[in-house]
N, C-alpha and C. Protein backbone atom coordinates (compact mmCIF):
# COMPACT_ATOMS: atom_id res chain seq x y z
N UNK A 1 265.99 19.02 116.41
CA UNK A 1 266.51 18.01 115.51
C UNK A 1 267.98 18.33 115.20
N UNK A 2 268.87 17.12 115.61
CA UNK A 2 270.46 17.50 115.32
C UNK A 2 270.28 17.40 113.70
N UNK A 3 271.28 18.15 113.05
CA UNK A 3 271.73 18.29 111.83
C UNK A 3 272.67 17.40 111.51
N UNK A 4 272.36 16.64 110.28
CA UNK A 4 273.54 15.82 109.80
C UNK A 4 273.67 16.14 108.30
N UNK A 5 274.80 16.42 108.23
CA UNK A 5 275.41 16.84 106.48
C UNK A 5 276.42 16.37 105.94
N UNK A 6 275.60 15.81 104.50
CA UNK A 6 277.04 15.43 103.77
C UNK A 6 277.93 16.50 103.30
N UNK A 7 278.96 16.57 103.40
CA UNK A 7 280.19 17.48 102.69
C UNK A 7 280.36 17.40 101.53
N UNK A 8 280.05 17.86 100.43
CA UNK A 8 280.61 17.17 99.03
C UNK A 8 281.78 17.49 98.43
N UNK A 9 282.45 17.06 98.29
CA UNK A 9 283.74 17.29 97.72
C UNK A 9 284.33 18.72 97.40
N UNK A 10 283.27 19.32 96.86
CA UNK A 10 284.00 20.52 96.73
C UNK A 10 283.84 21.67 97.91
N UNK A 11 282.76 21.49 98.54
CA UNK A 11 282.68 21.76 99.89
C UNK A 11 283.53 21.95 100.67
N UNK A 12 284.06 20.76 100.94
CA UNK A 12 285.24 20.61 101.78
C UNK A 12 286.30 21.38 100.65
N UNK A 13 287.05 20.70 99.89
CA UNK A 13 288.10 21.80 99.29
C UNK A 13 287.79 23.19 99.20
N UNK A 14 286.88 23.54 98.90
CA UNK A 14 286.54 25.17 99.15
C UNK A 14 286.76 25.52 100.44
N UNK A 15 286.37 24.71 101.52
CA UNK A 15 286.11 25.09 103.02
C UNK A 15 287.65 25.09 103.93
N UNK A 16 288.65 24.37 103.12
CA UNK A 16 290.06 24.29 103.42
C UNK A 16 290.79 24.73 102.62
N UNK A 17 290.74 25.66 101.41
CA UNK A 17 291.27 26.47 100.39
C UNK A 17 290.54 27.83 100.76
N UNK A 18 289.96 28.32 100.90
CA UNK A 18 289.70 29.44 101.46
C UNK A 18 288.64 29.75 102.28
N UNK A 19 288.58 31.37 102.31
CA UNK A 19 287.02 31.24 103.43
C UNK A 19 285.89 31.50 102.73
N UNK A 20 284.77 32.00 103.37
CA UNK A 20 283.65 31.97 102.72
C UNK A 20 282.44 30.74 103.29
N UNK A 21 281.45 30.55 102.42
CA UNK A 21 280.60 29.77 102.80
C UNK A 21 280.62 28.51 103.38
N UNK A 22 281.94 27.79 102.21
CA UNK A 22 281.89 26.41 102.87
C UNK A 22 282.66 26.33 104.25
N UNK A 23 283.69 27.62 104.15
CA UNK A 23 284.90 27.26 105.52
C UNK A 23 283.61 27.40 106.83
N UNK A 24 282.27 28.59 106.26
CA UNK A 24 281.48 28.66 107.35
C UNK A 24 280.62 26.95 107.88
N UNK A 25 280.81 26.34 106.90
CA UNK A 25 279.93 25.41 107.04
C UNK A 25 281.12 23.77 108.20
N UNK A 26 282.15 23.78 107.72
CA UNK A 26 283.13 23.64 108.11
C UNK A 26 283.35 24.03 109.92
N UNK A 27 282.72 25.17 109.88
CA UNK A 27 283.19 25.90 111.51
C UNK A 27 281.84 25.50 112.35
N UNK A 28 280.29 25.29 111.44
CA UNK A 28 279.41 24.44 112.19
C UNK A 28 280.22 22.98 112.92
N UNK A 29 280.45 22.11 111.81
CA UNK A 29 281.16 21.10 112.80
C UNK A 29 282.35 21.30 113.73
N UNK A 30 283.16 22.00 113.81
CA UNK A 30 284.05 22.32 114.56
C UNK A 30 283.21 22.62 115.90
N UNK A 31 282.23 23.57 115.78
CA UNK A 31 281.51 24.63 117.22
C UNK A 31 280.35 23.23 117.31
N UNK A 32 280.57 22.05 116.56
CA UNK A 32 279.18 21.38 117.30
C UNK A 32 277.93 21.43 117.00
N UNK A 33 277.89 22.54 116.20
CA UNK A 33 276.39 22.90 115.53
C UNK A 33 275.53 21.55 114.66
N UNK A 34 276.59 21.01 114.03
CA UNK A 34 276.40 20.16 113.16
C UNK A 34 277.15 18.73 112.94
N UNK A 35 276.42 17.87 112.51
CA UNK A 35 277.05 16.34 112.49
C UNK A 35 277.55 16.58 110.75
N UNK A 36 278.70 16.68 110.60
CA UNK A 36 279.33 16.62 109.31
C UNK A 36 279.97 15.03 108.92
N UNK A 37 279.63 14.81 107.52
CA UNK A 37 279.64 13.15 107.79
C UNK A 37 280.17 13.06 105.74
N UNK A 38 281.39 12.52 106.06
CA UNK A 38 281.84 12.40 104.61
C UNK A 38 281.88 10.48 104.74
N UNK A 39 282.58 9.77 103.51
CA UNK A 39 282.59 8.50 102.97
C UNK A 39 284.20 8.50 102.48
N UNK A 40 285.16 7.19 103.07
CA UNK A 40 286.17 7.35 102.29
C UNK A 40 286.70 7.36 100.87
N UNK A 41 285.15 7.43 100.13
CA UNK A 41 285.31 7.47 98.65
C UNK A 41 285.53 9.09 98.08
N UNK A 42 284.78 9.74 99.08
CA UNK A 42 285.03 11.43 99.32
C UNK A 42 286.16 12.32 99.82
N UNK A 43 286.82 11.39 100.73
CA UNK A 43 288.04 11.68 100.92
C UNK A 43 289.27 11.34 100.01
N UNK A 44 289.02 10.45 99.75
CA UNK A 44 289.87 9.88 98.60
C UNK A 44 289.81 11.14 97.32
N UNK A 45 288.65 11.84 96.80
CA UNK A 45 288.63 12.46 95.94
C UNK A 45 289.33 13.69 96.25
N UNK A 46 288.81 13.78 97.70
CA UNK A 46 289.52 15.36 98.36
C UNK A 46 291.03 15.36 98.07
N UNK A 47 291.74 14.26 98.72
CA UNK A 47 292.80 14.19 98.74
C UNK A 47 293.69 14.55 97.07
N UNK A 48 293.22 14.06 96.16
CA UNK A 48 293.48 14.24 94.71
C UNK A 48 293.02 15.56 94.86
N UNK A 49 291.99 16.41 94.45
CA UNK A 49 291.72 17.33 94.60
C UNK A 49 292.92 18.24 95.43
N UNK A 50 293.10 17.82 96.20
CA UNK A 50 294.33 18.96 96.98
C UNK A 50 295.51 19.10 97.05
N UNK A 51 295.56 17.67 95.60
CA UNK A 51 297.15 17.56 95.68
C UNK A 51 297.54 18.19 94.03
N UNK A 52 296.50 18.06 92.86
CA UNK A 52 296.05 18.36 91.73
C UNK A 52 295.53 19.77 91.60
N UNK A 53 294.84 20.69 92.02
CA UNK A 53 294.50 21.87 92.10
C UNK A 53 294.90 22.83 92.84
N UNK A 54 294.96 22.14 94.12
CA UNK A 54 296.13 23.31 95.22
C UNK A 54 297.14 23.01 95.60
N UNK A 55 298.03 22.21 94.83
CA UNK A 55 298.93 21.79 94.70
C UNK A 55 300.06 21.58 96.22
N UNK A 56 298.75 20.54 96.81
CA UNK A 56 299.52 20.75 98.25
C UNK A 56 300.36 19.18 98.28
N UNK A 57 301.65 19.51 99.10
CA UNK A 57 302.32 19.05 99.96
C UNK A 57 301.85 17.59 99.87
N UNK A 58 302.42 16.10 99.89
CA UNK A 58 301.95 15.07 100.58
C UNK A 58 301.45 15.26 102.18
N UNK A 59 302.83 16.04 102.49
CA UNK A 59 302.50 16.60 104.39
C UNK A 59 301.29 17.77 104.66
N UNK A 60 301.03 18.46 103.96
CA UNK A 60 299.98 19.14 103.76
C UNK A 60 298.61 18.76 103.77
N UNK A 61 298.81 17.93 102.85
CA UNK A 61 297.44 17.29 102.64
C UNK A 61 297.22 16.26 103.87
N UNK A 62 298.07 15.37 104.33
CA UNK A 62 298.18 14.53 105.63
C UNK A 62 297.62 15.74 106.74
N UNK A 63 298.16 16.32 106.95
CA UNK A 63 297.62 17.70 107.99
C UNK A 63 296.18 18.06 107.95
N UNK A 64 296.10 18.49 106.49
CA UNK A 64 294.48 18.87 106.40
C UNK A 64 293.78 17.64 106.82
N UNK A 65 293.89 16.64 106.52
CA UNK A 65 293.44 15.41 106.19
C UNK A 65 293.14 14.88 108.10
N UNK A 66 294.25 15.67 109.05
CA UNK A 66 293.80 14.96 109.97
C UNK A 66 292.96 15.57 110.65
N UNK A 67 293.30 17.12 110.44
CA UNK A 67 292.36 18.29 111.35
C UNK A 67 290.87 18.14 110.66
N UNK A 68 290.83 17.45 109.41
CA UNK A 68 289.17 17.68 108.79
C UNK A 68 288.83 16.54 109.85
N UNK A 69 289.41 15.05 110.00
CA UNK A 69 288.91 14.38 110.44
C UNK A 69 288.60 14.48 112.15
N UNK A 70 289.48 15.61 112.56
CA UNK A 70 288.71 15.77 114.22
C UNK A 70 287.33 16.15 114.09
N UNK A 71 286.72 16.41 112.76
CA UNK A 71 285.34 17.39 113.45
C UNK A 71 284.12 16.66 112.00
N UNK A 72 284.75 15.51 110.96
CA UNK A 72 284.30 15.00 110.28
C UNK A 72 283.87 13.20 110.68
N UNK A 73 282.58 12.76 110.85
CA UNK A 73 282.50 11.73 110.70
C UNK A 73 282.27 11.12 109.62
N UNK A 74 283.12 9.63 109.35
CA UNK A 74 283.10 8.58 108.51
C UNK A 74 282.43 7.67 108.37
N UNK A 75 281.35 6.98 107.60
CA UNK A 75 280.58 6.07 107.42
C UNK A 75 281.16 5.61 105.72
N UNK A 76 280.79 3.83 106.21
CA UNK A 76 281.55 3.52 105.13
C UNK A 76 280.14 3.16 104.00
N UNK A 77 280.41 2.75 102.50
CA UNK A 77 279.51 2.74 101.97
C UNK A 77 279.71 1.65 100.85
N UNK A 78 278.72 1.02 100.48
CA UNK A 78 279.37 -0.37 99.51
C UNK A 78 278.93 0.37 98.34
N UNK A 79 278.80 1.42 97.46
CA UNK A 79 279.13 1.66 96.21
C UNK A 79 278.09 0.85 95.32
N UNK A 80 276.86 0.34 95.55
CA UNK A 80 275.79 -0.02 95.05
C UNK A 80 274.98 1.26 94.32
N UNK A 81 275.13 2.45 94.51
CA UNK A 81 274.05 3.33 93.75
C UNK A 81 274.76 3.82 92.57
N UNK A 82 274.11 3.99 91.51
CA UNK A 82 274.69 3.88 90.60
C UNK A 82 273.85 4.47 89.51
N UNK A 83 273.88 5.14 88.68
CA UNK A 83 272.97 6.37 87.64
C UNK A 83 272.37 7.44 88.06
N UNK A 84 271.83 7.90 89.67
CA UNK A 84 271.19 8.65 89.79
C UNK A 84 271.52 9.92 89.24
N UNK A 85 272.40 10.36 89.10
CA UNK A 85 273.26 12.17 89.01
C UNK A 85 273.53 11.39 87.42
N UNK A 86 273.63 12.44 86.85
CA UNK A 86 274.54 12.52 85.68
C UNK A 86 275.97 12.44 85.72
N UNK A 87 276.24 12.94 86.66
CA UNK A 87 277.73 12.85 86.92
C UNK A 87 277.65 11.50 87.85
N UNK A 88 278.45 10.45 87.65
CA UNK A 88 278.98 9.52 88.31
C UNK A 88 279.29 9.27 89.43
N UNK A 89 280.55 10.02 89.39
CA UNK A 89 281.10 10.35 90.95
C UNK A 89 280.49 10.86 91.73
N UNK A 90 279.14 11.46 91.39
CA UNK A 90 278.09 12.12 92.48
C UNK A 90 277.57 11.05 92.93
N UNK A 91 277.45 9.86 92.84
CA UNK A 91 276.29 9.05 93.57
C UNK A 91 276.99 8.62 94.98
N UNK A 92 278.32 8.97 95.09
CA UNK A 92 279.17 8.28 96.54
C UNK A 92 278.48 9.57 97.43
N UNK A 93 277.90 10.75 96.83
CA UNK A 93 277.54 11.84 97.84
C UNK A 93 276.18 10.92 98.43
N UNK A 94 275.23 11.12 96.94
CA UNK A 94 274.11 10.66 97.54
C UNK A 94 274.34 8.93 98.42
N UNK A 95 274.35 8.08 98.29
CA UNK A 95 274.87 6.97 99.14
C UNK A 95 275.47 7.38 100.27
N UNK A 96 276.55 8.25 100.76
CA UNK A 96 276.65 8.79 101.88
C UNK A 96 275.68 9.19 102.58
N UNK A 97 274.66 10.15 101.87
CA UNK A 97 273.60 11.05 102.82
C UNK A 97 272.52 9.79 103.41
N UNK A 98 272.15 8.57 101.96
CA UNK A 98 271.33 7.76 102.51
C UNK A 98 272.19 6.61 104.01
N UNK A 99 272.86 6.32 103.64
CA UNK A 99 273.72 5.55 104.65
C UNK A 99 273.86 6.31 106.06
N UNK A 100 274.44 7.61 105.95
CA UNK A 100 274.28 8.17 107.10
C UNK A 100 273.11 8.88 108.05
N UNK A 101 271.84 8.65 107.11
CA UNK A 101 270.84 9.58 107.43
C UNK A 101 270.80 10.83 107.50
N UNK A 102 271.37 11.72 106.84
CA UNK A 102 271.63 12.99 106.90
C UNK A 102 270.04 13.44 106.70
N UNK A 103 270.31 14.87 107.12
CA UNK A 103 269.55 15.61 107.05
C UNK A 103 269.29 16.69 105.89
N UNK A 104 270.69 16.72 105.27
CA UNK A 104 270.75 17.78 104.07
C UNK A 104 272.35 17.24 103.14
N UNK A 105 272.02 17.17 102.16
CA UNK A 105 273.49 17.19 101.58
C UNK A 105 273.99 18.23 101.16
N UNK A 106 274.81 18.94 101.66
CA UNK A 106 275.30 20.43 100.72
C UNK A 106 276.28 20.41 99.89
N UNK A 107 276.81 21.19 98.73
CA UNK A 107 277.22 21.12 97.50
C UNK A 107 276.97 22.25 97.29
N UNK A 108 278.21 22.45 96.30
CA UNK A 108 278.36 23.70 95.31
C UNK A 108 278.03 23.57 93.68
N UNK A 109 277.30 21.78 93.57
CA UNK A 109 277.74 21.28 92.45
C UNK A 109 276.28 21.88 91.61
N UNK A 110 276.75 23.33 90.83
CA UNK A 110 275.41 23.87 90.52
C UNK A 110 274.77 23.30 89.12
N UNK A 111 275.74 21.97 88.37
CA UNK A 111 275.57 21.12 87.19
C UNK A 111 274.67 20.06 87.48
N UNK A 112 274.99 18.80 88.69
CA UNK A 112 274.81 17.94 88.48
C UNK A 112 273.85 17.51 89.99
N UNK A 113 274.13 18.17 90.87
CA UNK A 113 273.68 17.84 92.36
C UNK A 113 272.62 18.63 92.70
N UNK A 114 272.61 20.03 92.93
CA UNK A 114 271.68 21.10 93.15
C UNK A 114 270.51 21.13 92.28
N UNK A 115 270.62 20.77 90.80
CA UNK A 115 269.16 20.92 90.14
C UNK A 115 268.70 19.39 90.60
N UNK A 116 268.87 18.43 91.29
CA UNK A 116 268.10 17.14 92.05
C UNK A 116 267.40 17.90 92.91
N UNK A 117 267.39 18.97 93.64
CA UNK A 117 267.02 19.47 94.54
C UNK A 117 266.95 18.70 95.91
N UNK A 118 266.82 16.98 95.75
CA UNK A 118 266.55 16.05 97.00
C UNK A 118 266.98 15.14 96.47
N UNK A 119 267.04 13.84 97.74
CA UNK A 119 267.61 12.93 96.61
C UNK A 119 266.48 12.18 98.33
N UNK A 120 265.73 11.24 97.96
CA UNK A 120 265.29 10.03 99.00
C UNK A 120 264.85 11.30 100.38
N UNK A 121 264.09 12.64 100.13
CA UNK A 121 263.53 13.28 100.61
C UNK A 121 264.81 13.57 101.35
N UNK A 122 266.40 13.97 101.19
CA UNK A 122 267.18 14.90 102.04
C UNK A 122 267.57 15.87 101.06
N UNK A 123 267.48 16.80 101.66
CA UNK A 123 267.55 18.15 100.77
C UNK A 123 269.16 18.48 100.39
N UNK A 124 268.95 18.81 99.23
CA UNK A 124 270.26 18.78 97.82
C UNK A 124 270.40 20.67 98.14
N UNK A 125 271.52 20.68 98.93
CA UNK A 125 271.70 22.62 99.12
C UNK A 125 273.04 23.17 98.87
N UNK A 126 273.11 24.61 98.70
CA UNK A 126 274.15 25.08 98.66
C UNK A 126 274.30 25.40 100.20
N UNK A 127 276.00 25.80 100.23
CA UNK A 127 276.69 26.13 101.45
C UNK A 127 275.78 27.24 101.83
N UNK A 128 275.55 28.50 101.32
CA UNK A 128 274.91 29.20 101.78
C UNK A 128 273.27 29.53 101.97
N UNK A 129 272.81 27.86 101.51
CA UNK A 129 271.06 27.69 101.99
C UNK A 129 271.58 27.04 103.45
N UNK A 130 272.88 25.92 103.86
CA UNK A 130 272.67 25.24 104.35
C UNK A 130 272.81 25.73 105.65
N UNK A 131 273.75 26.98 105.51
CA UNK A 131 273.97 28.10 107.02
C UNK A 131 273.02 28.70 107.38
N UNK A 132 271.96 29.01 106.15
CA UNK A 132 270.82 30.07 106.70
C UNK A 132 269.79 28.86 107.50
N UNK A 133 269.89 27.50 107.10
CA UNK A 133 268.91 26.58 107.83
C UNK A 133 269.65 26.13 108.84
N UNK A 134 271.06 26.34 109.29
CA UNK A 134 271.74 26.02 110.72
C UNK A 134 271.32 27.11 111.39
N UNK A 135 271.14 28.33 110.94
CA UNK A 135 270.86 29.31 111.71
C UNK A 135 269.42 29.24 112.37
N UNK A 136 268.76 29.20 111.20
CA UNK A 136 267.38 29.20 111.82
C UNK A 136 266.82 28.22 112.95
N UNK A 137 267.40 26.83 111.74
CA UNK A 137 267.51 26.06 113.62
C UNK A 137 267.88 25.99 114.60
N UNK A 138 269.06 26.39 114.70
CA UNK A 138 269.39 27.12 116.31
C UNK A 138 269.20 27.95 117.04
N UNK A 139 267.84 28.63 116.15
CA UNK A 139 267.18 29.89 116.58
C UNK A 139 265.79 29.19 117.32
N UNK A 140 265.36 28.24 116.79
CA UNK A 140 264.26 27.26 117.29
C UNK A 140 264.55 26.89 119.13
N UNK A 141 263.56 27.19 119.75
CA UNK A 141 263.61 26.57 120.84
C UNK A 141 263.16 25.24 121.31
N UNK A 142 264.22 24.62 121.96
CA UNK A 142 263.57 22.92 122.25
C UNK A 142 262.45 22.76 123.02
N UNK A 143 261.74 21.83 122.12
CA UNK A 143 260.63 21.08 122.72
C UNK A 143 261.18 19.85 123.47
């Protein structure tokens, strides 16, 4: 079974601000391991996010912005879900994962995303549940 994952916002900024879990999760889509699949409502946040906290560059952020997109796919989303998370801005994650069919949404968001545990039976994980289940599945031999 290919892997498909939403990125959640902080995911990705963690995963392009330094290393660690998410940059590992990040290097699945790069090597192919994984179908990484953000929403331009997520990028849009990234982009603030990287211009507001890591105080990058307009050209900077254009850069990151294009190298995420060699190894990130885009699905668009009409913004119909609405209360699930406590937090707001979390429902463009979940609507991504349902729209794209993902397989797992991963997140660092240990407030508002992670205690859902699932959201429409795709599993709500951290960066470092979501490597130990890339691993294992690529440890699986095809049927």
């Amino acid at each position: 079974m290919r892997l498909v994952a939403v990125l959640d916002t902080n995911v990705l900024l963690s995963g392009v601000g330094w290393k660690g879990k998410p940059y590992q999760c990040l290097e699945l889509a790069r090597a192919g391991t994984i179908d990484a699949v953000v929403c331009p409502e997520i990028l849009d946040e990234l982009t603030e996010k990287l211009r507001t906290r890591l105080h990058f560059t307009p050209e900077r952020i254009n850069a990151t912005l294009t190298d995420l997109l060699s190894v990130l796919t885009v699905v668009k989303i009409a913004n119909q879900l609405h209360g699930i998370s406590t937090d707001p801005d979390d429902d463009k994650i979940l609507e991504c994962a349902v729209v794209a069919s993902a397989t797992h949404i991963v997140t660092g968001d240990r407030k508002h995303l992670l205690p859902l545990s699932q959201y429409r039976n795709i599993p709500i994980v951290s960066p470092a549940e979501f490597i130990q289940f890339a691993k294992t599945a690529s440890e699986k031999p095809s049927v």
